[in-house]
N, C-alpha and C. Protein backbone atom coordinates (compact mmCIF):
# COMPACT_ATOMS: atom_id res chain seq x y z
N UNK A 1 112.43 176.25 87.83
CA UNK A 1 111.26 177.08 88.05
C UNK A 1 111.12 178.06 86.89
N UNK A 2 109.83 178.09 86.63
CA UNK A 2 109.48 179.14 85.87
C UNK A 2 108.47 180.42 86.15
N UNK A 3 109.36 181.94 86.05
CA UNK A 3 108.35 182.60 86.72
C UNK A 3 107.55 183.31 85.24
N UNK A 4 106.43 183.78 86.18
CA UNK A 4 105.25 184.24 85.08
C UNK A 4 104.72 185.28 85.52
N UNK A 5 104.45 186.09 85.10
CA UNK A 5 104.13 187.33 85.61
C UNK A 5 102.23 187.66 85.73
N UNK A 6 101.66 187.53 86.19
CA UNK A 6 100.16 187.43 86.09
C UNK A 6 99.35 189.28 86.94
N UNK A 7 98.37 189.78 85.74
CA UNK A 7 98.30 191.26 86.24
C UNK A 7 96.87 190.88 86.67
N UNK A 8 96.17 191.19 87.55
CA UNK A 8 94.62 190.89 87.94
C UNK A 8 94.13 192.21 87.56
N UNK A 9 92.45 191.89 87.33
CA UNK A 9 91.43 192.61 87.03
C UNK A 9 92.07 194.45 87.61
N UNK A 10 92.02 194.41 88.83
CA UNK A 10 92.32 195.89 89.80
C UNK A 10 94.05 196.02 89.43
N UNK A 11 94.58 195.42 88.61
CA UNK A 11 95.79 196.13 88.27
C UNK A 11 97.00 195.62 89.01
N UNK A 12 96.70 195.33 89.89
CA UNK A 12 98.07 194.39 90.37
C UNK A 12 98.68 193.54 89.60
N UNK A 13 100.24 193.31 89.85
CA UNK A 13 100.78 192.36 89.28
C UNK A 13 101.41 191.87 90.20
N UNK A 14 101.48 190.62 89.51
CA UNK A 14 102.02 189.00 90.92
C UNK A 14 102.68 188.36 89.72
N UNK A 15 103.86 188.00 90.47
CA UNK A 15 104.82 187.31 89.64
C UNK A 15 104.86 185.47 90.71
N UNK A 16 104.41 185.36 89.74
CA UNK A 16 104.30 183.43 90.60
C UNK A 16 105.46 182.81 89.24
N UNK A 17 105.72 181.85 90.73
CA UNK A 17 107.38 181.06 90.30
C UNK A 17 106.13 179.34 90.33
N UNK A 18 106.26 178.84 88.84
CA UNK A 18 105.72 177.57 88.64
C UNK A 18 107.00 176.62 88.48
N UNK A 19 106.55 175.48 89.19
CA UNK A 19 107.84 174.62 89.32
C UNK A 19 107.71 174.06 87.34
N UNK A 20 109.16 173.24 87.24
CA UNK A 20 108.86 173.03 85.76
C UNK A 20 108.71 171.31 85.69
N UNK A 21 107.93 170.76 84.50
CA UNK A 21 107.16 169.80 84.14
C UNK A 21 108.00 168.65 85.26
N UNK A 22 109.61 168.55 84.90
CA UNK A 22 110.25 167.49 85.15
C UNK A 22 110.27 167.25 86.68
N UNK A 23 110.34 168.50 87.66
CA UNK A 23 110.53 168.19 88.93
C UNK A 23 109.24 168.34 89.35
N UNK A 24 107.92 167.66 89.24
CA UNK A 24 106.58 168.09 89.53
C UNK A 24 105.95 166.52 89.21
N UNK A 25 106.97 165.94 88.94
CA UNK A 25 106.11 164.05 88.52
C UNK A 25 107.26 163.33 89.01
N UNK A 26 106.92 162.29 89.26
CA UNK A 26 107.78 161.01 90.33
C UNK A 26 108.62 160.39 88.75
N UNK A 27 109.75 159.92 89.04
CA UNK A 27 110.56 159.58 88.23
C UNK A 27 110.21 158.14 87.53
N UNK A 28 110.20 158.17 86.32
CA UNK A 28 109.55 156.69 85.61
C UNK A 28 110.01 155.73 86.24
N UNK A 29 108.97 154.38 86.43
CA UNK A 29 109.62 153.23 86.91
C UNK A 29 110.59 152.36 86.07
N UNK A 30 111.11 151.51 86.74
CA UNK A 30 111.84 150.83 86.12
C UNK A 30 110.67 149.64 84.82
N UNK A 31 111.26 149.15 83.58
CA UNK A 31 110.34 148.52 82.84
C UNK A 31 110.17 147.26 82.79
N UNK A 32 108.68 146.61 82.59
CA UNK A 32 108.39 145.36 82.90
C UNK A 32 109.69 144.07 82.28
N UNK A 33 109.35 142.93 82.98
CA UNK A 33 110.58 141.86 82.06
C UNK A 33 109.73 141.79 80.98
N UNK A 34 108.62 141.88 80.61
CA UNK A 34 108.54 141.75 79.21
C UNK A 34 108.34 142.80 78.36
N UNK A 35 108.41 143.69 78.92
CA UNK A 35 108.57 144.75 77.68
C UNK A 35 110.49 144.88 77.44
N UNK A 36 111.17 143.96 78.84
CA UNK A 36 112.29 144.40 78.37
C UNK A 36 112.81 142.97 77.19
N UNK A 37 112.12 141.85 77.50
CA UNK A 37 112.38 140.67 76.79
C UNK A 37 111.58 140.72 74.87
N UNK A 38 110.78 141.85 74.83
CA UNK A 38 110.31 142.12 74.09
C UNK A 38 110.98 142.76 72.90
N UNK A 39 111.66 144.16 73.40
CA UNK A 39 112.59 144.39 73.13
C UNK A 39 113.73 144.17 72.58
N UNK A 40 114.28 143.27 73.87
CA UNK A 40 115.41 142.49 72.78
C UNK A 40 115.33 141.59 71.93
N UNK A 41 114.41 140.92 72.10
CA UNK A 41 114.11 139.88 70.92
C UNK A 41 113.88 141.00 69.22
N UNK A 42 113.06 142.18 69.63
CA UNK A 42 112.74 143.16 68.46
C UNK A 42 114.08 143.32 67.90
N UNK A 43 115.00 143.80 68.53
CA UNK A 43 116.83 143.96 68.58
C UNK A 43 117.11 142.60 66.98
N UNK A 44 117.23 141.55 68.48
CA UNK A 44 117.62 140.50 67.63
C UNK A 44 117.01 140.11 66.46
N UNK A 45 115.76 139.95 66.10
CA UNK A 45 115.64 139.85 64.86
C UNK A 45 116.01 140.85 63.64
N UNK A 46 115.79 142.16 64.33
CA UNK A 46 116.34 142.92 63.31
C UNK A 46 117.77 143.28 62.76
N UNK A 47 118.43 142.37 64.10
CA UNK A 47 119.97 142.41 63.47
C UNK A 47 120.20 141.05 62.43
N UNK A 48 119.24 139.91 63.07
CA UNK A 48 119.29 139.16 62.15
C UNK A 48 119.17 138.93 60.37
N UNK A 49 119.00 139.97 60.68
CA UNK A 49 118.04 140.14 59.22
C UNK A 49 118.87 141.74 58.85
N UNK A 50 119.80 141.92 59.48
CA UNK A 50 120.68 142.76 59.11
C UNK A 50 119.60 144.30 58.69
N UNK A 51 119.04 144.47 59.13
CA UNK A 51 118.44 145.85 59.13
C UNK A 51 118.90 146.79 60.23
N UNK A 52 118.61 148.29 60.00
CA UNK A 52 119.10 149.10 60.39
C UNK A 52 117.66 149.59 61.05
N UNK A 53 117.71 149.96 62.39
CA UNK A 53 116.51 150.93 63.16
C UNK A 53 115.65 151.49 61.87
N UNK A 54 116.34 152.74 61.29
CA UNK A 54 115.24 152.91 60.48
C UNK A 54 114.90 152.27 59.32
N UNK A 55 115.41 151.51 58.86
CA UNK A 55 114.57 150.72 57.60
C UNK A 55 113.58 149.83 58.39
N UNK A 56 113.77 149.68 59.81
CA UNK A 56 113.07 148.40 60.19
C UNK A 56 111.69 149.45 60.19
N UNK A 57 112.08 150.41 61.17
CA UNK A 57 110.72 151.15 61.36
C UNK A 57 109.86 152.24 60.16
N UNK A 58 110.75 152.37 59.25
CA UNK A 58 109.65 152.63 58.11
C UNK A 58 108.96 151.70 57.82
N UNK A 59 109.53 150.18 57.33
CA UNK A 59 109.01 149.27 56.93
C UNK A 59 107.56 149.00 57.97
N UNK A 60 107.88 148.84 59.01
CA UNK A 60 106.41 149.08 60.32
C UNK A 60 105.71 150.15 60.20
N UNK A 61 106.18 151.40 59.67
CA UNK A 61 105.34 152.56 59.46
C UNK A 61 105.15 152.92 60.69
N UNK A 62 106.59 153.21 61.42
CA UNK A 62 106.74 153.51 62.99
C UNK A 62 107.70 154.71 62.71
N UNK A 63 107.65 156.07 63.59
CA UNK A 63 109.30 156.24 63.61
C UNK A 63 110.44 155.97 64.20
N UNK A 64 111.26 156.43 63.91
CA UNK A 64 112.41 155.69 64.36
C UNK A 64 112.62 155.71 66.08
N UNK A 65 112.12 156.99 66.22
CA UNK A 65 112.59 157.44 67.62
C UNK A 65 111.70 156.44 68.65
N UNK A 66 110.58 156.38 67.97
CA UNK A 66 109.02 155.05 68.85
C UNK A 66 109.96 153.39 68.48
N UNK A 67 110.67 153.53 67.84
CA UNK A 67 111.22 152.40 67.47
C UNK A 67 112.46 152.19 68.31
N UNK A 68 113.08 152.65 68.31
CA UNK A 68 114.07 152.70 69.43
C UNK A 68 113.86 152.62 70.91
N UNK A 69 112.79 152.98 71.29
CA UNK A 69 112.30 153.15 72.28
C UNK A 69 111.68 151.79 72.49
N UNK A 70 111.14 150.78 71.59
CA UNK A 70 110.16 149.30 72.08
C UNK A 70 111.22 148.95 71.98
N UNK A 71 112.79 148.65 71.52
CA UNK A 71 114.05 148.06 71.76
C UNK A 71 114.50 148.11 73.00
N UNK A 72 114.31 149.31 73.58
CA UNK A 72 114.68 149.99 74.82
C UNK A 72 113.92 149.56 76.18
N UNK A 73 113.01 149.19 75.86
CA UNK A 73 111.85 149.02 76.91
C UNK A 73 111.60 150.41 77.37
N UNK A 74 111.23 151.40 76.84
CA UNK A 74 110.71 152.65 77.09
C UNK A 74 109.34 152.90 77.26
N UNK A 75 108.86 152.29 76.12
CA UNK A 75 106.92 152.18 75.80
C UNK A 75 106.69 151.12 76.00
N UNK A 76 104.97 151.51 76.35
CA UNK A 76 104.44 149.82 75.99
C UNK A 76 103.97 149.69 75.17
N UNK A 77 103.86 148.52 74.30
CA UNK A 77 103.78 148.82 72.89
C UNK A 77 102.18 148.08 72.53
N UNK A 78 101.32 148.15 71.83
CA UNK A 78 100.04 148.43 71.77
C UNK A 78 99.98 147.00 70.98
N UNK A 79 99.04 146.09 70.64
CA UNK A 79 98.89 145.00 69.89
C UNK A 79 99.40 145.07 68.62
N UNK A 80 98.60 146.59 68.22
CA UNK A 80 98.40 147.41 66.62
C UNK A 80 99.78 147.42 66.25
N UNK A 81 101.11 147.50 67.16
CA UNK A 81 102.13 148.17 66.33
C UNK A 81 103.03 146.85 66.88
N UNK A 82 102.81 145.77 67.64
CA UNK A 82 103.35 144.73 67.77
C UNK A 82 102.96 144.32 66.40
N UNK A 83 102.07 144.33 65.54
CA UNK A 83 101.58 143.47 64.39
C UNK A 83 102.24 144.33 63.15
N UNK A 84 102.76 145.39 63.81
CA UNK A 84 103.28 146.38 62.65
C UNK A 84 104.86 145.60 62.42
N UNK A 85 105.01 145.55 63.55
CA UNK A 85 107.29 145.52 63.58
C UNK A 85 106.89 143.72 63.37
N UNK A 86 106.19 143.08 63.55
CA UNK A 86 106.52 141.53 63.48
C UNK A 86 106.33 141.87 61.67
N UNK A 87 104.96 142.01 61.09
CA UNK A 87 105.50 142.24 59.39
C UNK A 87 106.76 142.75 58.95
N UNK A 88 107.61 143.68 59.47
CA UNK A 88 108.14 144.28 58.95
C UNK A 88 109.55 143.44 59.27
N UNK A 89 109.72 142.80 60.69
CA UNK A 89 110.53 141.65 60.81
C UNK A 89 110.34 140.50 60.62
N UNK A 90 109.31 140.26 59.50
CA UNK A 90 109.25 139.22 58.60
C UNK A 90 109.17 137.47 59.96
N UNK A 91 108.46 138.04 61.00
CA UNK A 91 108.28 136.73 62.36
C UNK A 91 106.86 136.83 62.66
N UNK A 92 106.68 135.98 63.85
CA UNK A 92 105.29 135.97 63.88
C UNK A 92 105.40 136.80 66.14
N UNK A 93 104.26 136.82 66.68
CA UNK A 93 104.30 137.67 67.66
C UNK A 93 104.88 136.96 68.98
N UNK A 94 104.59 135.85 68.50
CA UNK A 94 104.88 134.57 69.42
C UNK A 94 106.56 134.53 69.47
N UNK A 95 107.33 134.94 68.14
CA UNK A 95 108.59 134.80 68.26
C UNK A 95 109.32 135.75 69.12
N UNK A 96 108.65 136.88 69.54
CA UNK A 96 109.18 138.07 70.30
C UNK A 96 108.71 137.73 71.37
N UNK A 97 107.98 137.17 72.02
CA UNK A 97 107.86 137.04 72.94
C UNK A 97 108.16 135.25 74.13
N UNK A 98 108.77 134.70 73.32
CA UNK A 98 109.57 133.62 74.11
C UNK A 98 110.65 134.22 74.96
């Protein structure tokens, strides 16, 4: 909780207790099989090819941390930046997703 102190027009002050961001939203779901099959395939090629998280994701013009995260099945990842990490892992979109 976070309290805040709020003074109104006539001079009073009220101190209100706001709950904080994390306990105020339902806990993320678990992530689709294909964002998690997505993922690892992203993994595997990039180990294949012996790259490191961030060279892969500069090379995509991603950062690292958004990059780690489509490995992870964290995000869902947008067409635009599926077409980013397949250039940059040198495959086509079809290969990440078998």
């Amino acid at each position: 909780m976070t309290a805040r102190v709020v003074t109104t027009r006539s001079g009073l002050v009220i101190l209100m207790e706001i709950p904080d961001y994390a306990t105020t939203h339902m806990p993320p779901s678990p992530p689709s099989a294909i964002l998690v099959q997505f993922g690892k395939a992203v993994r595997q090629q990039r180990e294949k090819l012996k790259m490191s998280q961030q060279t892969a994701a500069e090379s995509a013009g991603l950062s690292i941390t958004y990059f780690g995260k489509v490995e992870r099945a964290q995000v869902n990842v947008s067409l635009a930046n599926v077409d980013k990490i397949c250039r940059a892992l040198k495959c086509r979109p079809v290969d990440l997703l078998r």
